[in-house]
Structure formats: C-alpha cells, structure tokens
PDB file of N, CA and C in Angstrom:
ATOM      1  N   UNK A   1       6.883  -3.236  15.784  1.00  0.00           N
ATOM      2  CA  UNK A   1       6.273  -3.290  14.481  1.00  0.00           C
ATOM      3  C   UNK A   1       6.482  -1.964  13.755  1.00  0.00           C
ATOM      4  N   UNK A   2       6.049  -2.378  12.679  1.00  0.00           N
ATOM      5  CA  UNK A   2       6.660  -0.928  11.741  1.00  0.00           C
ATOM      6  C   UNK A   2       5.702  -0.482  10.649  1.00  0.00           C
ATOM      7  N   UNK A   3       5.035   0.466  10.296  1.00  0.00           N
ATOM      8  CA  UNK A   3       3.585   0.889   9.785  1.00  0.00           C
ATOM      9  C   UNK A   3       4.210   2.219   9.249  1.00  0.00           C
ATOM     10  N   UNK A   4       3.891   2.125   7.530  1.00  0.00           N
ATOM     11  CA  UNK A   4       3.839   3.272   6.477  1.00  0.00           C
ATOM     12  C   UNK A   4       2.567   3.332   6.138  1.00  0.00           C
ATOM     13  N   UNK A   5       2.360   4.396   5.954  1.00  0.00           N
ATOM     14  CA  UNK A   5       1.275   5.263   5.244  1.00  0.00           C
ATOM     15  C   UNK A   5       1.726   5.908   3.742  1.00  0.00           C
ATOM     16  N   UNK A   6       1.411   5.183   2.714  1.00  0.00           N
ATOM     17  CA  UNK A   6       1.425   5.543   2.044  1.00  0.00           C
ATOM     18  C   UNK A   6       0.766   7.060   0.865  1.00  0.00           C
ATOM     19  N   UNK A   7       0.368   7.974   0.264  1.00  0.00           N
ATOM     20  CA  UNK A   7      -0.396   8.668  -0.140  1.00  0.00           C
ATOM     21  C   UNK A   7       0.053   8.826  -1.555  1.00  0.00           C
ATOM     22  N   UNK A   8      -0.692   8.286  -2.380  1.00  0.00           N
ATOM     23  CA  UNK A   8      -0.700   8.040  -3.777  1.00  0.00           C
ATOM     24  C   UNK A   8      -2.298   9.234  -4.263  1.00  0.00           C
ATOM     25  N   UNK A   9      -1.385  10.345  -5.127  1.00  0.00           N
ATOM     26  CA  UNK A   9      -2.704  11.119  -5.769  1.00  0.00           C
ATOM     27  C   UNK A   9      -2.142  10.688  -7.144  1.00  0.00           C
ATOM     28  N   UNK A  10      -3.220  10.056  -7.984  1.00  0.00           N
ATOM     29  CA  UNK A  10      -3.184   9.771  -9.552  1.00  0.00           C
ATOM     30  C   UNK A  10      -4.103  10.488  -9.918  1.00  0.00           C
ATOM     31  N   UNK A  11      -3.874  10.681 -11.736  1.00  0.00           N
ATOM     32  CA  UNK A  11      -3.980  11.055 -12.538  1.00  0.00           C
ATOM     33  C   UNK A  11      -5.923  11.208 -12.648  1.00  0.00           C
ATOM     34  N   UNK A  12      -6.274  12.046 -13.144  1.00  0.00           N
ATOM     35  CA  UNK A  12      -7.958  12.564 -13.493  1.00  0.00           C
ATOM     36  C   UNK A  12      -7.824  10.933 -13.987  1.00  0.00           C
ATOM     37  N   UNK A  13      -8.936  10.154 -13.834  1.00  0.00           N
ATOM     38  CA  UNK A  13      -9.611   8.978 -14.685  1.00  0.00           C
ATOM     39  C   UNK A  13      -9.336   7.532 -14.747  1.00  0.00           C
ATOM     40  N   UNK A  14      -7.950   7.479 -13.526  1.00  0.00           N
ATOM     41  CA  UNK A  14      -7.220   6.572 -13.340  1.00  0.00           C
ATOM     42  C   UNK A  14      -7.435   5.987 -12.117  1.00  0.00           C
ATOM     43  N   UNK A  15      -8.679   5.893 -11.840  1.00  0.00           N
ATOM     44  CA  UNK A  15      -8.942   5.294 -10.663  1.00  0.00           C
ATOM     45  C   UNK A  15      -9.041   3.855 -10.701  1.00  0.00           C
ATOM     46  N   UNK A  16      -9.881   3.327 -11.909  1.00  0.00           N
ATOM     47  CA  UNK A  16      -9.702   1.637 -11.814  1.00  0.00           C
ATOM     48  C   UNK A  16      -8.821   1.168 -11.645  1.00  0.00           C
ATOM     49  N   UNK A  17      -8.002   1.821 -12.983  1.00  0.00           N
ATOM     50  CA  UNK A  17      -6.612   1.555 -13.458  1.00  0.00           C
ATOM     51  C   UNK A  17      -5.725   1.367 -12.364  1.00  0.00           C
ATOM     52  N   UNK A  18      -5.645   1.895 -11.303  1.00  0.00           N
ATOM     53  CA  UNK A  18      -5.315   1.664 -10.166  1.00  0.00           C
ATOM     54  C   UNK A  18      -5.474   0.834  -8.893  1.00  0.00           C
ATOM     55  N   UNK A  19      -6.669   0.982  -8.616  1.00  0.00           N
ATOM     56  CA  UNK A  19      -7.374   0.103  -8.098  1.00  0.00           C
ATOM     57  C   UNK A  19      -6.792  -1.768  -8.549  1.00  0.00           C
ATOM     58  N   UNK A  20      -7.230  -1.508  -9.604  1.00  0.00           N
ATOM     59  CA  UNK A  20      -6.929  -2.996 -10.425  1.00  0.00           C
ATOM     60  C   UNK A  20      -5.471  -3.532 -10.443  1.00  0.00           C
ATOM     61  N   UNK A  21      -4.770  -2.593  -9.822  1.00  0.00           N
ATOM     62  CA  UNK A  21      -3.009  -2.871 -10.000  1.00  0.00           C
ATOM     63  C   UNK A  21      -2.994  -3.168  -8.363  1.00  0.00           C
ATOM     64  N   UNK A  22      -3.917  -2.407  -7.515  1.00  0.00           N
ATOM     65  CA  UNK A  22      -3.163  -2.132  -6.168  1.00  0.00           C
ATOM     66  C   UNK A  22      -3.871  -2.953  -5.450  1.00  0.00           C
ATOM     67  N   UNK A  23      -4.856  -3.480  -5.859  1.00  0.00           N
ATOM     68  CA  UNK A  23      -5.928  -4.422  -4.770  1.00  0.00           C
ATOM     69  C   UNK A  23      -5.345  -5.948  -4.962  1.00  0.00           C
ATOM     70  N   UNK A  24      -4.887  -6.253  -6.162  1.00  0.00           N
ATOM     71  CA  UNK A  24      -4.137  -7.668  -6.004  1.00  0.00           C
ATOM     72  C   UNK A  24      -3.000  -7.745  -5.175  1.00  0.00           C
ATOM     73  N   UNK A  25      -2.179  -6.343  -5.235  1.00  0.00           N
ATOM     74  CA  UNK A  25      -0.913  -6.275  -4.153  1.00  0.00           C
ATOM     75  C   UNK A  25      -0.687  -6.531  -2.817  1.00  0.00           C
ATOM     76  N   UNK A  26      -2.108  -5.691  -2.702  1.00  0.00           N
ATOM     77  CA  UNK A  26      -2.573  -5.794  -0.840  1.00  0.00           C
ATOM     78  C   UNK A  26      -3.114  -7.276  -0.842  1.00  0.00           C
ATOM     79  N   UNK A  27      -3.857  -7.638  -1.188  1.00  0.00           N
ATOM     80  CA  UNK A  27      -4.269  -9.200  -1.389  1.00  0.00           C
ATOM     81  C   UNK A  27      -3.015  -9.749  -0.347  1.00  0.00           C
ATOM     82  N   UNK A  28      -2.448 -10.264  -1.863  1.00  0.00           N
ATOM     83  CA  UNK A  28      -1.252 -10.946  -2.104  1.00  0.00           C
ATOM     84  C   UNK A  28      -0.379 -10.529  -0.593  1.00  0.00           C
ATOM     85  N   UNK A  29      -0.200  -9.646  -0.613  1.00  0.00           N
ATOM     86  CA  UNK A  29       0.673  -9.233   0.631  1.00  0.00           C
ATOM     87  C   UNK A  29       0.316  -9.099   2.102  1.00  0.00           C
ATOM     88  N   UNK A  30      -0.650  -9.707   2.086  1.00  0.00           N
ATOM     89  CA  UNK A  30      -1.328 -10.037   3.332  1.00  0.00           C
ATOM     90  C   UNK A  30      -1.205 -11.474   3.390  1.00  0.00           C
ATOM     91  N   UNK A  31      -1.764 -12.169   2.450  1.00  0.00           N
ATOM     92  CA  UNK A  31      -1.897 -13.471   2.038  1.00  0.00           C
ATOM     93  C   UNK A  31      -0.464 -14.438   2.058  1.00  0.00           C
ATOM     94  N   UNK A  32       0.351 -14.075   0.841  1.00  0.00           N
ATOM     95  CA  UNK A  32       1.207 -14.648   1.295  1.00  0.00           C
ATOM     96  C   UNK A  32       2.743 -14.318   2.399  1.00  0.00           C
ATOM     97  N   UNK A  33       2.710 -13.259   2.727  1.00  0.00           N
ATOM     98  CA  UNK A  33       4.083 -12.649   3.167  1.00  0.00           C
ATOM     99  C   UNK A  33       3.654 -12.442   4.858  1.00  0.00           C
ATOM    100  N   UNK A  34       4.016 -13.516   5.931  1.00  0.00           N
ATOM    101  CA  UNK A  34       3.870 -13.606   7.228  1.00  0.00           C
ATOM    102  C   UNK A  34       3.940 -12.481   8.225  1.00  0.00           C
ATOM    103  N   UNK A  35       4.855 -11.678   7.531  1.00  0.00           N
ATOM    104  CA  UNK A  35       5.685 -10.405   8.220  1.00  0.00           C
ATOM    105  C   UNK A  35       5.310  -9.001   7.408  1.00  0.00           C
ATOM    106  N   UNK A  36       3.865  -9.522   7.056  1.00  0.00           N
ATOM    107  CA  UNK A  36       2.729  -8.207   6.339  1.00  0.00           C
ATOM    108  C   UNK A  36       1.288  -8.300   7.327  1.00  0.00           C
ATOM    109  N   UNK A  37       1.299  -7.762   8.165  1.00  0.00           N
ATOM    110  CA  UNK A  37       0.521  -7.824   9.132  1.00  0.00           C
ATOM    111  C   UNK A  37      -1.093  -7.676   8.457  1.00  0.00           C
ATOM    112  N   UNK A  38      -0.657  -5.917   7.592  1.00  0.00           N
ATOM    113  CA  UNK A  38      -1.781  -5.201   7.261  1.00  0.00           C
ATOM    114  C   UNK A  38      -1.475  -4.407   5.975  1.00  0.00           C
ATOM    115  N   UNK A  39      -2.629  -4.629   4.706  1.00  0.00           N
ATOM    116  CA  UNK A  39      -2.178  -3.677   4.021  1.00  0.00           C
ATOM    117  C   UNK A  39      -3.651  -3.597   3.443  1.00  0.00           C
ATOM    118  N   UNK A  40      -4.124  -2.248   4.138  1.00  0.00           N
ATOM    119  CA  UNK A  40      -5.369  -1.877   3.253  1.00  0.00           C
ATOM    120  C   UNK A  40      -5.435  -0.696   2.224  1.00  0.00           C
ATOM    121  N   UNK A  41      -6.194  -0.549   1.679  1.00  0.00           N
ATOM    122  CA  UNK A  41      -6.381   0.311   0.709  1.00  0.00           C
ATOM    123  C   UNK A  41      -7.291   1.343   0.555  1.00  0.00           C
ATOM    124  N   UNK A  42      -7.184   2.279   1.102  1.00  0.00           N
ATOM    125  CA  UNK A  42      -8.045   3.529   1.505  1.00  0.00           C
ATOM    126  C   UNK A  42      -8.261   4.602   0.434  1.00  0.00           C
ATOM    127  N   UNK A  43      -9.523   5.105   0.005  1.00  0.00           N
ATOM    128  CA  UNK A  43      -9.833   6.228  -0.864  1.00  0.00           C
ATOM    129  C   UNK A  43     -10.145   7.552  -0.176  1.00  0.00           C
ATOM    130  N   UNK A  44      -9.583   8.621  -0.030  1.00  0.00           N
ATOM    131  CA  UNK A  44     -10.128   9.817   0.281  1.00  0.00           C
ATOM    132  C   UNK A  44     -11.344  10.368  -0.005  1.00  0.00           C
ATOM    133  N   UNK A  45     -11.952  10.564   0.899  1.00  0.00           N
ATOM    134  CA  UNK A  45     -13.328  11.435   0.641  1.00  0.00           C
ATOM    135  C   UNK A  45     -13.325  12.288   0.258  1.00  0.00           C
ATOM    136  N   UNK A  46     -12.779  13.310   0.235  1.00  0.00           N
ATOM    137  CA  UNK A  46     -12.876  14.601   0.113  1.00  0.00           C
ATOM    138  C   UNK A  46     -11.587  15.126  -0.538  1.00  0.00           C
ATOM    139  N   UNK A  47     -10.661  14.237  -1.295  1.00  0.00           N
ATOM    140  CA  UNK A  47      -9.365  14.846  -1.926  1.00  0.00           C
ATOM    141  C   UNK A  47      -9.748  13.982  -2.751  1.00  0.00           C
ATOM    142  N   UNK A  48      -9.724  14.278  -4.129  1.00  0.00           N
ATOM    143  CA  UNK A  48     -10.558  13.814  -5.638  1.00  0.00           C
ATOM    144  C   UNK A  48      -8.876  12.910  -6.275  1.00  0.00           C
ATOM    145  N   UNK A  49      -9.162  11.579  -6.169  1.00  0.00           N
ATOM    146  CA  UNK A  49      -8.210  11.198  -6.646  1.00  0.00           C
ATOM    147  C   UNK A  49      -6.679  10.529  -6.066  1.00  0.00           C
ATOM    148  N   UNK A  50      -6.911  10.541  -4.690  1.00  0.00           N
ATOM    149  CA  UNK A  50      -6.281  10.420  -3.995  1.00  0.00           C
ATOM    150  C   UNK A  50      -6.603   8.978  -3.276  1.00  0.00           C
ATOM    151  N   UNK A  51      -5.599   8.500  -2.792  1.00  0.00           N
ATOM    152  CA  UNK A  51      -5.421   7.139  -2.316  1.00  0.00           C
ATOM    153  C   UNK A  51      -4.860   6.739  -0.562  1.00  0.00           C
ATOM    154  N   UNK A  52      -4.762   6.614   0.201  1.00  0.00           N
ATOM    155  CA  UNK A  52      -3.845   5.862   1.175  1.00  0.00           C
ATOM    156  C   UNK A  52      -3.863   4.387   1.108  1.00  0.00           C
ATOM    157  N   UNK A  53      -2.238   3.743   1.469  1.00  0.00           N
ATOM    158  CA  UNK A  53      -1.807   2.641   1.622  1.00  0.00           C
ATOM    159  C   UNK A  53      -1.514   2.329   3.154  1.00  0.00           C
ATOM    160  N   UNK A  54      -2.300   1.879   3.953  1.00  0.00           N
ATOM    161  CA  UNK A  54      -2.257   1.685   4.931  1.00  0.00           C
ATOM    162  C   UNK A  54      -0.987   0.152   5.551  1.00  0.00           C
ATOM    163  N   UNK A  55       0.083  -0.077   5.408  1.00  0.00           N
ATOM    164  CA  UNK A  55       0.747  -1.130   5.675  1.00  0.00           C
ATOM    165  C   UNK A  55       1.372  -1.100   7.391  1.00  0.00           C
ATOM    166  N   UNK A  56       1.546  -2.299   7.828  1.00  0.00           N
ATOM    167  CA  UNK A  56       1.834  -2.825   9.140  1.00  0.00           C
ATOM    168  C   UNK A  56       2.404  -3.959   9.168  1.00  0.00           C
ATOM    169  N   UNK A  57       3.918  -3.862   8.904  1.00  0.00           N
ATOM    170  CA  UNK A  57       4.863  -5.178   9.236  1.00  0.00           C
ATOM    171  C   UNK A  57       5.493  -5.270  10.153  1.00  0.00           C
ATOM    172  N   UNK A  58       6.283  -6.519  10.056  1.00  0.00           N
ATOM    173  CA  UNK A  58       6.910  -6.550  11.721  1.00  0.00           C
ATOM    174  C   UNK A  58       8.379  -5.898  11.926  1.00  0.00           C
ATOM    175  N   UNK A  59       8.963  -5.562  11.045  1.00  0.00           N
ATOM    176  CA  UNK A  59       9.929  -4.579  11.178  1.00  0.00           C
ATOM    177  C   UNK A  59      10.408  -3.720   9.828  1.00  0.00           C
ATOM    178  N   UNK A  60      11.340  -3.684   9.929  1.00  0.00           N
ATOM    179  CA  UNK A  60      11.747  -2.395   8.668  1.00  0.00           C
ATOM    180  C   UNK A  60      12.371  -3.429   7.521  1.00  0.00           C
ATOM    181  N   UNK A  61      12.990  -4.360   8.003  1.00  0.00           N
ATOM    182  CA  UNK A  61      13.611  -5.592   6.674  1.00  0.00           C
ATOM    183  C   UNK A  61      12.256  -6.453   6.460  1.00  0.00           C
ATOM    184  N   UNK A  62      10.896  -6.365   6.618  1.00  0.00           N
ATOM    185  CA  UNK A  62      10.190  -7.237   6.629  1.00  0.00           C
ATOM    186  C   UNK A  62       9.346  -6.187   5.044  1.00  0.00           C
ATOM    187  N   UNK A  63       9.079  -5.163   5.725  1.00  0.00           N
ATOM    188  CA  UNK A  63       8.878  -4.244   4.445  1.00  0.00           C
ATOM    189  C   UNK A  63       9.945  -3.762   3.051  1.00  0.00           C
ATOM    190  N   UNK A  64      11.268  -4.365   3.194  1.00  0.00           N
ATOM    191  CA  UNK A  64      12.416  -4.212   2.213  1.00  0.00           C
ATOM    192  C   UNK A  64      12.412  -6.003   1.571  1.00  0.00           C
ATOM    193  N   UNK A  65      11.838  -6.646   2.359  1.00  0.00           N
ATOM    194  CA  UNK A  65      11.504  -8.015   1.711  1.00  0.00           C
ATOM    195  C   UNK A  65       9.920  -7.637   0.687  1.00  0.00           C
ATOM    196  N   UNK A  66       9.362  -7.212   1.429  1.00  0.00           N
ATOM    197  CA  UNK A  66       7.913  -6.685   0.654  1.00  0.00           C
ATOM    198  C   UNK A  66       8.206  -6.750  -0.874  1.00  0.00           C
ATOM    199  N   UNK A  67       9.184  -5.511  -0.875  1.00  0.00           N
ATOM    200  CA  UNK A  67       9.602  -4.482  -2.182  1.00  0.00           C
ATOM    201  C   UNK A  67      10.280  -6.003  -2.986  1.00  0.00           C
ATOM    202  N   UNK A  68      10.311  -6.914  -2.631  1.00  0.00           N
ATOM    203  CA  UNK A  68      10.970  -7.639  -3.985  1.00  0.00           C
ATOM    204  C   UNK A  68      10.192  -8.977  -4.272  1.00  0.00           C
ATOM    205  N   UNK A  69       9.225  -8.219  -3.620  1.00  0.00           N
ATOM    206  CA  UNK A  69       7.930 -10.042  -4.178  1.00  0.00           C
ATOM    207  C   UNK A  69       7.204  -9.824  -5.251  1.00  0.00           C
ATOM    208  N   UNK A  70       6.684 -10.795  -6.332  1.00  0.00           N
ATOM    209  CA  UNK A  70       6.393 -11.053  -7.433  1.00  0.00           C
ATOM    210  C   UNK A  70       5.535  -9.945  -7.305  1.00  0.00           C
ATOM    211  N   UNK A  71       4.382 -10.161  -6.756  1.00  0.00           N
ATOM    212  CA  UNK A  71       2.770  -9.283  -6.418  1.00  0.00           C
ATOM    213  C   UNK A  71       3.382  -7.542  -6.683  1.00  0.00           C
ATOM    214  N   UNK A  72       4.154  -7.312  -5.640  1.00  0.00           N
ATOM    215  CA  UNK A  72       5.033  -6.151  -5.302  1.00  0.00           C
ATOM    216  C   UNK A  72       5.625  -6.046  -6.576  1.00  0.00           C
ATOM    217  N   UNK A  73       6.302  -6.476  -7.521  1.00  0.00           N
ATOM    218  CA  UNK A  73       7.491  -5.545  -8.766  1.00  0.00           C
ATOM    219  C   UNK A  73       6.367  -6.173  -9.849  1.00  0.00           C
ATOM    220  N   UNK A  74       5.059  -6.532  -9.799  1.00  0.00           N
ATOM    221  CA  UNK A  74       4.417  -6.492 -10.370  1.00  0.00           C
ATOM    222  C   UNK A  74       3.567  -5.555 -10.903  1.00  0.00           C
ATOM    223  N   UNK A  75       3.150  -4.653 -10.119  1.00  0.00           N
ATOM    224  CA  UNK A  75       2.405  -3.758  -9.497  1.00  0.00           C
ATOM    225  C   UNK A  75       2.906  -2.400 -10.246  1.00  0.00           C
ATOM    226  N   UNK A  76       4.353  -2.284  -9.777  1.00  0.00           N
ATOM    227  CA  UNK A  76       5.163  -1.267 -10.393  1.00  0.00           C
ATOM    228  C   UNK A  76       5.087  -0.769 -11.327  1.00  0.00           C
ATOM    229  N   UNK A  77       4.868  -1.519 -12.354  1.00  0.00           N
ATOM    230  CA  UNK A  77       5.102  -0.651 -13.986  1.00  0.00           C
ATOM    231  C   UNK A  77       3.944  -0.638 -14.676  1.00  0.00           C
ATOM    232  N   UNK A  78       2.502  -0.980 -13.447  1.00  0.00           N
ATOM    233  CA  UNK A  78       1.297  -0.833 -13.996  1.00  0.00           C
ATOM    234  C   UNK A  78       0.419   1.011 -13.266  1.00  0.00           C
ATOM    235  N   UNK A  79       1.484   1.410 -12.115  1.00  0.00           N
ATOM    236  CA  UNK A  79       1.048   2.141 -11.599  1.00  0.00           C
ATOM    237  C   UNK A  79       1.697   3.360 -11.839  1.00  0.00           C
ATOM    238  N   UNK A  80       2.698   3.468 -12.508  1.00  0.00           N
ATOM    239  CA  UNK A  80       4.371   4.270 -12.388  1.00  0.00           C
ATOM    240  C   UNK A  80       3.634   5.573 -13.534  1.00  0.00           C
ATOM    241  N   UNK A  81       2.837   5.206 -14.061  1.00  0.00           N
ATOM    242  CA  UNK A  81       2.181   6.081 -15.047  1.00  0.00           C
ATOM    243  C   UNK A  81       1.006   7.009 -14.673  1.00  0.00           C
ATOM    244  N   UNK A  82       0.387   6.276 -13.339  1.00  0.00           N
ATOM    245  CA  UNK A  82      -0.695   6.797 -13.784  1.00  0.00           C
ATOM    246  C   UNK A  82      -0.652   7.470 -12.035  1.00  0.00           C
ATOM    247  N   UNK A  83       0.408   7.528 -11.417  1.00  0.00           N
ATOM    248  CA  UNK A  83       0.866   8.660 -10.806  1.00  0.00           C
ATOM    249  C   UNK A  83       1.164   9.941 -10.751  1.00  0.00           C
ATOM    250  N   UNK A  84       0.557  11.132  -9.790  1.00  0.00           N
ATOM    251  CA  UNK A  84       0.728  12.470  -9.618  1.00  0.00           C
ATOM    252  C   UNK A  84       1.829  12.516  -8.705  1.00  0.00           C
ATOM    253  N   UNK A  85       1.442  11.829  -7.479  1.00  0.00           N
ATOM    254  CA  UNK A  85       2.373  12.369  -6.161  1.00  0.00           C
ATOM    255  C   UNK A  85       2.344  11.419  -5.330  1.00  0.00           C
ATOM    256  N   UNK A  86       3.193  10.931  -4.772  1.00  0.00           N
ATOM    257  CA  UNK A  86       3.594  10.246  -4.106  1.00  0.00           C
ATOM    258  C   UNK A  86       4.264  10.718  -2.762  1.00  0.00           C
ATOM    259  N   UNK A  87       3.717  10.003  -1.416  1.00  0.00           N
ATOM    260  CA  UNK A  87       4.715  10.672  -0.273  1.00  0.00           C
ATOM    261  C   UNK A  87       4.435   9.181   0.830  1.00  0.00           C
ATOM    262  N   UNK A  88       5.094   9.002   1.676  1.00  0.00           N
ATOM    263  CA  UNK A  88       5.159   8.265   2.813  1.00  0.00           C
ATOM    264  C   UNK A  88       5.066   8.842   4.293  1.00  0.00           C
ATOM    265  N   UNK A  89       4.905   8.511   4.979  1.00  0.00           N
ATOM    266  CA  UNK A  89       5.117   8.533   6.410  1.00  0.00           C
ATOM    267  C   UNK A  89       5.226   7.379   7.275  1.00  0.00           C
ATOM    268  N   UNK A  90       6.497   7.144   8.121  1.00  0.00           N
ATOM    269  CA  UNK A  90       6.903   6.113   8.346  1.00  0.00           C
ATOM    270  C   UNK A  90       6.810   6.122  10.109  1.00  0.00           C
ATOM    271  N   UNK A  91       5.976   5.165  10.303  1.00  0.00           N
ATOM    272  CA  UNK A  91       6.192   5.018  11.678  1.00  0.00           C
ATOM    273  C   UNK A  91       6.627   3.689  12.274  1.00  0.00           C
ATOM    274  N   UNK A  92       6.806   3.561  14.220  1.00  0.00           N
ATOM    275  CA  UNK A  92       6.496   2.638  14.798  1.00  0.00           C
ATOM    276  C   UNK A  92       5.351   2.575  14.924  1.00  0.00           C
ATOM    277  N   UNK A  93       4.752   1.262  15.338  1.00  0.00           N
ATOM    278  CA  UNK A  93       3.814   0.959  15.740  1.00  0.00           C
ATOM    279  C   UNK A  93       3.904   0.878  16.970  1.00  0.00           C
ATOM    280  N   UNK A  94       2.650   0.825  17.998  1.00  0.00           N
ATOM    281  CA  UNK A  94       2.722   1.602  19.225  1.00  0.00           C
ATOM    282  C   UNK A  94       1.583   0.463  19.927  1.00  0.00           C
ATOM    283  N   UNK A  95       1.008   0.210  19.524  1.00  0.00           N
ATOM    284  CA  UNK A  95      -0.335  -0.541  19.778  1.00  0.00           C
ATOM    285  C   UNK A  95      -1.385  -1.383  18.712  1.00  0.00           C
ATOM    286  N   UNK A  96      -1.320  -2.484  18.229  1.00  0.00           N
ATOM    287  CA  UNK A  96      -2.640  -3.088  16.981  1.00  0.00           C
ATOM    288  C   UNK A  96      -3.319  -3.033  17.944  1.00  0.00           C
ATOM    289  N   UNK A  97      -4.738  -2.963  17.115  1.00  0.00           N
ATOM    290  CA  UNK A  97      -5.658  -3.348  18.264  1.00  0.00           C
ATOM    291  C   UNK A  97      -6.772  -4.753  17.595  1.00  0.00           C
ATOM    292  N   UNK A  98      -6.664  -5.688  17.623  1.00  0.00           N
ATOM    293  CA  UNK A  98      -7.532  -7.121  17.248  1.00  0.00           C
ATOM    294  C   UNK A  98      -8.624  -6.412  16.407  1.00  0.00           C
ATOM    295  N   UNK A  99      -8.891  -7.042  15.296  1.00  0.00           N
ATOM    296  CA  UNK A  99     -10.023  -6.798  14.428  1.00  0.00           C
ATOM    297  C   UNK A  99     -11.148  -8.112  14.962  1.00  0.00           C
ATOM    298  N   UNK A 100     -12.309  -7.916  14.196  1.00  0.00           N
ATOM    299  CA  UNK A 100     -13.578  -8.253  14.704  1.00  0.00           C
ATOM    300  C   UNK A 100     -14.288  -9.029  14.144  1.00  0.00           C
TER     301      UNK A 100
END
C-alpha cells in the first residue's frame, strides 16, 4: 500500500474556503474510488492555518488514477488560490491497523 501526507498551509482567513473544497474530495474519494483506502483531513493545533491530507491507497497508479477524478480536478481551481505552501511526503505503508 502506498500513503501521502499531504501539508497544505493557506492563506490568513481561508479556512472554510478550504475546508468546503477539500471535505467533498475526501468524501468522494473514499466513497467512490475502491483503491482509496483513506483520506482524512487533519487541522494543526498549534501551526495557525495549516492543514494535513492524510491518504492511503493501494499502490502508486491507484493515487495517479485519484488525480483525474471529477471530485479530484474539481477541487483544484477552488483551492489553487487560497494556497501558501504546499509539500508531500510519500510513503509505503507498513501496517493499517482496523478502525472501530
């Protein structure tokens, strides 16, 4: 399996605005796309403005299928603005462990 971490810091005031673009994505991409294990949406405590994208698919073409679904190039040109910084970290996955 294959798990990015996304880290999205936006703009002073753009938190809905975000929110509202990125919570239908993860939805959607859990929902409909088989080979989207996990995609949550995490706020930093203590870094003002800042985001993680927590995703977990089943391989590396399963997340390059991601990038071209409706939900996904939807998303894009609602968020592309109200971005500071952007970075990834790309791993294997090593172990899920069953949710509850």
């Amino acid at each position: 399996m294959y798990c990015i971490l996304v880290k999205n810091v936006v703009k002073e005031g753009a938190r809905d605005a975000y929110l509202a673009a990125m919570l239908p994505n993860a939805k959607a991409s859990v929902a409909n796309e088989p080979d989207c294990l996990t995609f949550d949406v995490l706020e930093a405590q203590e870094e003002p403005n800042t985001f993680y994208l927590y995703e977990i698919y089943t391989s590396p073409a399963a997340l390059e299928t991601h990038k071209k679904t409706e939900h996904y190039l939807a998303s894009r040109p609602l968020i592309a603005d109200l971005l500071v910084e952007t970075s990834v970290l790309r791993a294997d996955v090593i172990e899920m462990n069953a949710s509850r």
